[in-house]
N, C-alpha and C. Protein backbone atom coordinates (compact mmCIF):
# COMPACT_ATOMS: atom_id res chain seq x y z
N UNK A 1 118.73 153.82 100.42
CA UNK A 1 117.96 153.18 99.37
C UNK A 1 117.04 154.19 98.70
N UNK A 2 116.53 153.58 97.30
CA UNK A 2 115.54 154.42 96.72
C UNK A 2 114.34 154.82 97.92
N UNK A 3 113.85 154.05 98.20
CA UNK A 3 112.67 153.97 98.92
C UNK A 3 113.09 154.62 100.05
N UNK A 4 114.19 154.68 100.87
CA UNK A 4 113.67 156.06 101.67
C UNK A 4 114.08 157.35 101.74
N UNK A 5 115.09 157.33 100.57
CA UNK A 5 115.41 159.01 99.93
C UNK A 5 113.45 159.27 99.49
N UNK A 6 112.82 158.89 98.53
CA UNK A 6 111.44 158.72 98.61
C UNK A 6 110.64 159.37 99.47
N UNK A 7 110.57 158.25 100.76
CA UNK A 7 109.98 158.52 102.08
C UNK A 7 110.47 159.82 102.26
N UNK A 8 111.55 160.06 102.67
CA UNK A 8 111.85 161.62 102.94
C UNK A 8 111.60 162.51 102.83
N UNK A 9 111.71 162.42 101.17
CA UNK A 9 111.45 163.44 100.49
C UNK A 9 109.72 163.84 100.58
N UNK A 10 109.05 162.47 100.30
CA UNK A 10 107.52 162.76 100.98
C UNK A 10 107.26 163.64 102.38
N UNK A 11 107.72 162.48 103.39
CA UNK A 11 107.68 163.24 104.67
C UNK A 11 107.69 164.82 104.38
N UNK A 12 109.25 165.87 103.90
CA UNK A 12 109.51 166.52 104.03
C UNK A 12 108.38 167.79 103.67
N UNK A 13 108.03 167.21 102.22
CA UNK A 13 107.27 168.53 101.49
C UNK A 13 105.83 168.50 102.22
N UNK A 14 105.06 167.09 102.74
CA UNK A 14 103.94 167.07 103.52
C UNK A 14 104.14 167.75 104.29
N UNK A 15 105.47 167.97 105.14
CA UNK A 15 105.02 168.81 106.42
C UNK A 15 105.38 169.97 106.10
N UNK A 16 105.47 170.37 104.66
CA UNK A 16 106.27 171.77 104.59
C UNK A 16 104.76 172.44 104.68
N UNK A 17 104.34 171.96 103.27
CA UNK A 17 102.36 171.61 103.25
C UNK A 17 101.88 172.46 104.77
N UNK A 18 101.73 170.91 105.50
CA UNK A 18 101.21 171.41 107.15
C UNK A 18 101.10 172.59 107.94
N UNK A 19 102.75 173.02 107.30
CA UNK A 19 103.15 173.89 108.20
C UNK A 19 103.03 175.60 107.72
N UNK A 20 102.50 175.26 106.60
CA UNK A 20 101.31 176.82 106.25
C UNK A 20 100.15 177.17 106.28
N UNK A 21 99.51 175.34 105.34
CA UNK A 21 97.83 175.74 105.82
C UNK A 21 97.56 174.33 106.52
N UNK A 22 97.98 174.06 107.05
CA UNK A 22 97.66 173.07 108.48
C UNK A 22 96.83 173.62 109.07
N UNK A 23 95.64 172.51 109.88
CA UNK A 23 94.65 173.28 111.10
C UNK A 23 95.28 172.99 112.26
N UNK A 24 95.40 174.09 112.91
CA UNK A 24 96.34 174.40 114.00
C UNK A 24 95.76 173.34 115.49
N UNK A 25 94.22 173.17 114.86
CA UNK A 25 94.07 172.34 115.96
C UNK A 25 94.53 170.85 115.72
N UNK A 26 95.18 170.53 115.12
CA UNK A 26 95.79 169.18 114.30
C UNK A 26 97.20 169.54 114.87
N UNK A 27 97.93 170.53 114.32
CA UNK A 27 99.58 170.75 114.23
C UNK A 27 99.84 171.12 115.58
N UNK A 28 99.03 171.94 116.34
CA UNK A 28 99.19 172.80 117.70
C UNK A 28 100.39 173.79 117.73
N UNK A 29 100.46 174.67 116.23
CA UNK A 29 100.88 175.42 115.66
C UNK A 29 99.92 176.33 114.81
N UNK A 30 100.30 177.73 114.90
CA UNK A 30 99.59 178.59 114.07
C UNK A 30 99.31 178.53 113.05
N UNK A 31 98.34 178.65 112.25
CA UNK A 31 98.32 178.27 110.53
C UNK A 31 99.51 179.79 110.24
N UNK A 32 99.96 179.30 108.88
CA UNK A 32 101.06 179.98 108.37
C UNK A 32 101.95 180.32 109.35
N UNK A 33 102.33 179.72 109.92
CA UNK A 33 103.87 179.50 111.60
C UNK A 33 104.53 179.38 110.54
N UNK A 34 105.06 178.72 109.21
CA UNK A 34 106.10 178.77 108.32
C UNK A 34 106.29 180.00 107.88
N UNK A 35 105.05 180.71 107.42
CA UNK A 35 105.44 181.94 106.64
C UNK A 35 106.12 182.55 107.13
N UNK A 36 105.32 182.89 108.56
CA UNK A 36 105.48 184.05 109.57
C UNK A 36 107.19 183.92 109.68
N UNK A 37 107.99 182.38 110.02
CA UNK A 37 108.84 182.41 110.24
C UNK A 37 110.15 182.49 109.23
N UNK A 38 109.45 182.41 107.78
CA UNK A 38 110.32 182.80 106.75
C UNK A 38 111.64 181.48 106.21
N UNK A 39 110.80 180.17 106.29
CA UNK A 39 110.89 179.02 106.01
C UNK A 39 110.85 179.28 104.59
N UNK A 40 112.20 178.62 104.15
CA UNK A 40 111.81 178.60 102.55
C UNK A 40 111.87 176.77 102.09
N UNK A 41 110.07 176.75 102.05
CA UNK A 41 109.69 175.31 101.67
C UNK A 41 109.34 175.29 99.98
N UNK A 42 109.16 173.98 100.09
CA UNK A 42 108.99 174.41 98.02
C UNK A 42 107.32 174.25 98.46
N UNK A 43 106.39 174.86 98.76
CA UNK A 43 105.01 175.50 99.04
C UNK A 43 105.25 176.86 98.69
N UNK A 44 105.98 177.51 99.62
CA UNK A 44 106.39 178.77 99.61
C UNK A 44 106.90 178.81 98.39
N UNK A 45 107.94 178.73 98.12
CA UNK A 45 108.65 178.71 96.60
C UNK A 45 107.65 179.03 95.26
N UNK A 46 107.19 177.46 95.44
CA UNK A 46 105.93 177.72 94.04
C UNK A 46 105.11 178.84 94.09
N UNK A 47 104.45 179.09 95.80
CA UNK A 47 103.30 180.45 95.74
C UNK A 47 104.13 181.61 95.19
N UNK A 48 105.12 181.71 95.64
CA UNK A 48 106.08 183.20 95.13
C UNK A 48 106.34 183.20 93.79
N UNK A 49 106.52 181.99 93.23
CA UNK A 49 106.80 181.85 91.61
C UNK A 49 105.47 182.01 91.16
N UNK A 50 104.50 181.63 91.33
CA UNK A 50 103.06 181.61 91.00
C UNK A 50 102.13 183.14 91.10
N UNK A 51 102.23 183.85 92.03
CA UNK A 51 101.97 184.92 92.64
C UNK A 51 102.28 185.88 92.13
N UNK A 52 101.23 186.85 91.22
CA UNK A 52 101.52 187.82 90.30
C UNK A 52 100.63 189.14 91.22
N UNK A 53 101.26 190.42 90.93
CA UNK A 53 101.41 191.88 91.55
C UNK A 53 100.96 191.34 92.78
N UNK A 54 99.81 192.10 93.50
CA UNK A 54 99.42 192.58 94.90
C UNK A 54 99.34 191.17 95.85
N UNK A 55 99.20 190.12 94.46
CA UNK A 55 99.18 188.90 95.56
C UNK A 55 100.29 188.17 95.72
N UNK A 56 101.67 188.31 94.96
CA UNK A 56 103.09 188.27 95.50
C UNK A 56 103.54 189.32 96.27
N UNK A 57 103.37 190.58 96.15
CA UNK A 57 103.58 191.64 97.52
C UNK A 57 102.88 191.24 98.31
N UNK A 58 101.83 190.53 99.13
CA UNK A 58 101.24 190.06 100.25
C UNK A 58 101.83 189.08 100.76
N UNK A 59 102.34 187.98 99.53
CA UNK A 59 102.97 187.33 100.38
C UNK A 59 104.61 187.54 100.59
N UNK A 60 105.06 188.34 100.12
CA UNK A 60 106.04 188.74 100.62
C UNK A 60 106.38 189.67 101.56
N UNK A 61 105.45 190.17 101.97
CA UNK A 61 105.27 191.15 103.27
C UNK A 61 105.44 190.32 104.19
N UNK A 62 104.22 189.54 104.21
CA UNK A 62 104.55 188.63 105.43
C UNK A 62 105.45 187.73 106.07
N UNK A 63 106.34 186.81 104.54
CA UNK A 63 107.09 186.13 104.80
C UNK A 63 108.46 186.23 105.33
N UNK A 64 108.49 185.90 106.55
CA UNK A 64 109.98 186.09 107.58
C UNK A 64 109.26 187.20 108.16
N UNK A 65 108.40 187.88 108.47
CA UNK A 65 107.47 188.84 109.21
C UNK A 65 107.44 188.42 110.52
N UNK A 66 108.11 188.26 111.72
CA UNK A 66 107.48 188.18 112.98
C UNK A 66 106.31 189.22 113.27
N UNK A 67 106.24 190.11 112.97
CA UNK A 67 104.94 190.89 113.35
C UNK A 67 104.21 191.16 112.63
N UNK A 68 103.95 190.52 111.38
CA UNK A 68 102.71 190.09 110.93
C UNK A 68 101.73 189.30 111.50
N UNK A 69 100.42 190.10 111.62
CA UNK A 69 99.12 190.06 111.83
C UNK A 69 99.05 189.02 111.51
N UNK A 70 97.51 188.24 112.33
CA UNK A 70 96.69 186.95 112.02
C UNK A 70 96.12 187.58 110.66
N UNK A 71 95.43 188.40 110.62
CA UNK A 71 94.93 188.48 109.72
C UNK A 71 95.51 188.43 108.20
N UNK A 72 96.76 189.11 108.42
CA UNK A 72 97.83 189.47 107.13
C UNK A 72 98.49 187.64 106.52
N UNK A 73 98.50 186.62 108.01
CA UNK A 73 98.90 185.67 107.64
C UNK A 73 97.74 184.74 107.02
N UNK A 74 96.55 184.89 107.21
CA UNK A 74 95.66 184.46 106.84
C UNK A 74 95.72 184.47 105.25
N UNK A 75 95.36 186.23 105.14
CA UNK A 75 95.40 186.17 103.70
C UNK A 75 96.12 185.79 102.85
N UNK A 76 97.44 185.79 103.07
CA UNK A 76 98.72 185.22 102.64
C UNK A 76 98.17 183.52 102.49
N UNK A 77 97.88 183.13 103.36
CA UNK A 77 97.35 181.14 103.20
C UNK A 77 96.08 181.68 102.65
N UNK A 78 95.71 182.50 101.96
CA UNK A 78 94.45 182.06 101.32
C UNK A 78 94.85 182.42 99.93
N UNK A 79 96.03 183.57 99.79
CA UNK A 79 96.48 183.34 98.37
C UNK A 79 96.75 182.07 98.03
N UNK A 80 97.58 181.73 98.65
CA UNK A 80 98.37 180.38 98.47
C UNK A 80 97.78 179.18 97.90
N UNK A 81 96.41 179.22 99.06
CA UNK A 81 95.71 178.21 98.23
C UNK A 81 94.90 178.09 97.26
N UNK A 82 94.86 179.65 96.88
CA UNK A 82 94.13 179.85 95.23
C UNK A 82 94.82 179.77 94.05
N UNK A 83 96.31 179.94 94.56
CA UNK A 83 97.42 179.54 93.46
C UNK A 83 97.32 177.66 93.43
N UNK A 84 96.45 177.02 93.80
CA UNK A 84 96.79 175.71 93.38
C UNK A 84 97.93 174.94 93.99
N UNK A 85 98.64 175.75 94.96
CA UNK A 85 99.57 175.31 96.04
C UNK A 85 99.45 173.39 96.07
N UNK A 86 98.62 173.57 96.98
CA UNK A 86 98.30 172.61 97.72
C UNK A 86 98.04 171.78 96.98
N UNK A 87 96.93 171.47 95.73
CA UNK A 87 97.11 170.36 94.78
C UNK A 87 98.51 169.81 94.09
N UNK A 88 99.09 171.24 93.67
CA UNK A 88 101.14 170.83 93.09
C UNK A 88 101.50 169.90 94.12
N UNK A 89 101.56 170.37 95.15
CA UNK A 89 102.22 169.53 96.35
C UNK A 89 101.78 168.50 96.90
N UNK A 90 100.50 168.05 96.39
CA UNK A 90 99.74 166.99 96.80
C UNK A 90 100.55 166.01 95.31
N UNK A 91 100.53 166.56 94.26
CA UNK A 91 100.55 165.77 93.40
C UNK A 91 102.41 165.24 93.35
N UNK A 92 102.88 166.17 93.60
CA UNK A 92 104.52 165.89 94.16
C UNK A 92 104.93 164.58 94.79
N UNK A 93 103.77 164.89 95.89
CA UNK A 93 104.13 163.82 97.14
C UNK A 93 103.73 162.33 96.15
N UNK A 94 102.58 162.41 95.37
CA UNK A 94 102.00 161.41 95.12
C UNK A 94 103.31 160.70 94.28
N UNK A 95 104.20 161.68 93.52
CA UNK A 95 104.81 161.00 92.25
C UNK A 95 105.78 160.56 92.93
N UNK A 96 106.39 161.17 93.84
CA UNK A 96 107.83 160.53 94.73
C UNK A 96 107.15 159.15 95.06
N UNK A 97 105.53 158.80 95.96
CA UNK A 97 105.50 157.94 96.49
C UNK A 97 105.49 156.46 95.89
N UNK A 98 105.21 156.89 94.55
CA UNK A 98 104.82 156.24 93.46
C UNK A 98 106.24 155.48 93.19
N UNK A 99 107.28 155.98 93.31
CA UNK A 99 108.80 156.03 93.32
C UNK A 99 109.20 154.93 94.19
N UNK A 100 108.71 155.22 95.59
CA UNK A 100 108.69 154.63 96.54
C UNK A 100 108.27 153.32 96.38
N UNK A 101 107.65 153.26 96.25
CA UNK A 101 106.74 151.78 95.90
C UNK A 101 107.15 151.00 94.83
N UNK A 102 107.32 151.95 93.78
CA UNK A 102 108.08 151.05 92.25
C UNK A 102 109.54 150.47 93.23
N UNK A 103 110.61 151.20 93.86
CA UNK A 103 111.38 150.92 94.24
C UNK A 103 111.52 149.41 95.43
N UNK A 104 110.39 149.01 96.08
CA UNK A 104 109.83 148.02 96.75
C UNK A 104 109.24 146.39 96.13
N UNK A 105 109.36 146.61 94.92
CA UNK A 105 108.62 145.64 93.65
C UNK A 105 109.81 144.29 94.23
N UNK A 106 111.38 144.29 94.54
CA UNK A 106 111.63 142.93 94.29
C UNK A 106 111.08 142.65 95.99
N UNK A 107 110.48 142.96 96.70
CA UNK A 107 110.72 142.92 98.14
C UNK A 107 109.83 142.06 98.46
N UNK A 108 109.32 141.15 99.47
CA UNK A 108 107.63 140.67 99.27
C UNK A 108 107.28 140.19 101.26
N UNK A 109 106.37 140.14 101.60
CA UNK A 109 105.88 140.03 102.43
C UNK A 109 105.47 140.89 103.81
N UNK A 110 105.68 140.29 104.77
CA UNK A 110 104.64 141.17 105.54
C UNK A 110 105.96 142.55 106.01
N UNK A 111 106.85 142.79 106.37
CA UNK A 111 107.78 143.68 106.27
C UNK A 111 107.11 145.08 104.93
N UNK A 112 107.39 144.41 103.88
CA UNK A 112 107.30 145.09 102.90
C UNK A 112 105.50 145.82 102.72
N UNK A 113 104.92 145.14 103.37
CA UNK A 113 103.22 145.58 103.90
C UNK A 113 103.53 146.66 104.89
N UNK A 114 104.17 146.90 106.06
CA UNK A 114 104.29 147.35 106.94
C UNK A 114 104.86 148.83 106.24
N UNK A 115 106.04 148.74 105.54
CA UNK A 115 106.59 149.65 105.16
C UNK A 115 105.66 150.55 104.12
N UNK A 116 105.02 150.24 102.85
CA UNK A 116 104.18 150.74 102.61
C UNK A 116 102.81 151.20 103.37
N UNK A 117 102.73 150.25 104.12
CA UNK A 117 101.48 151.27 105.62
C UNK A 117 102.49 152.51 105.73
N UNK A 118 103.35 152.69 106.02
CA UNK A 118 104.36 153.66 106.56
C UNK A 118 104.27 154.83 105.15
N UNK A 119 104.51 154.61 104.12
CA UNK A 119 104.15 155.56 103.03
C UNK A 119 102.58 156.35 103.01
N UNK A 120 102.09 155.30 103.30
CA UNK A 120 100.41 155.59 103.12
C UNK A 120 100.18 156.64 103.73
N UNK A 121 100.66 156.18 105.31
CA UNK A 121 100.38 157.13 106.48
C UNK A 121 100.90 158.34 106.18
N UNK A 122 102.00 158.76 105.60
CA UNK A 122 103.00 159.76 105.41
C UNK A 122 102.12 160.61 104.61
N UNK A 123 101.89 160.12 103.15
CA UNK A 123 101.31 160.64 101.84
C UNK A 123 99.63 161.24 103.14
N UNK A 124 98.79 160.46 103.75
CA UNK A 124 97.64 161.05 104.69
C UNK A 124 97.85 161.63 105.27
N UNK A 125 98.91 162.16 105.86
CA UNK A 125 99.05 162.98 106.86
C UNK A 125 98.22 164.43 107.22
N UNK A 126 97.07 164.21 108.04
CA UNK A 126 96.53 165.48 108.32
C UNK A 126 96.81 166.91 108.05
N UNK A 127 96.23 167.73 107.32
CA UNK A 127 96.85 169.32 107.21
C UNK A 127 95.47 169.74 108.10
């Protein structure tokens, strides 16, 4: 169905999100564990498209880097989130969910409550 190609697609990019500048004491994963591991999420994607001279060579040093430094991965999640990352992808999630929900309109009662709790939670999901 519409609604959980939707969900998915939410789920997916939230945790792509998480899984760069997530607080590790939340994920119980390293912040930037995606970079380091050379995950190509559309987070990553946009920062590299976004990311002009020394601050696309930073993050491309690091990315797929197993032995890149805390520190090197740091800076890399702090470009990232000066490129506006994290708002694109906030606003992504929002328009799929939006999708989600239009797609739920003939549905009605407490089921259909439940399932949107289930979006809500998704779209909140802790970083």
């Amino acid at each position: 169905s519409s609604f959980g190609r939707n969900l998915g697609i939410v789920f997916q990019i939230t945790d792509d999100l998480i899984g760069i500048i997530g607080d590790s004491k939340i994920t119980k994963k390293p912040v930037g564990n995606d970079i380091r591991e050379g995950k190509k999420s559309l987070p990553i994607i946009l920062a590299i498209k976004k990311a002009k001279g020394k601050n696309r060579k930073m993050i491309m040093r690091v990315f797929g880097n197993s032995k890149a430094s805390k520190q090197q991965i740091r800076l890399a999640v702090n470009i990232i989130r000066s490129l506006g990352v994290e708002e694109e992808v906030r606003n992504m999630t929002l328009k799929y969910a939006q999708q989600a929900e239009k797609s739920l309109r003939t549905y009605t009662g407490s089921a259909k409550n439940e399932v949107i709790s289930l979006l809500d939670f998704v779209i909140k999901r802790r970083l």
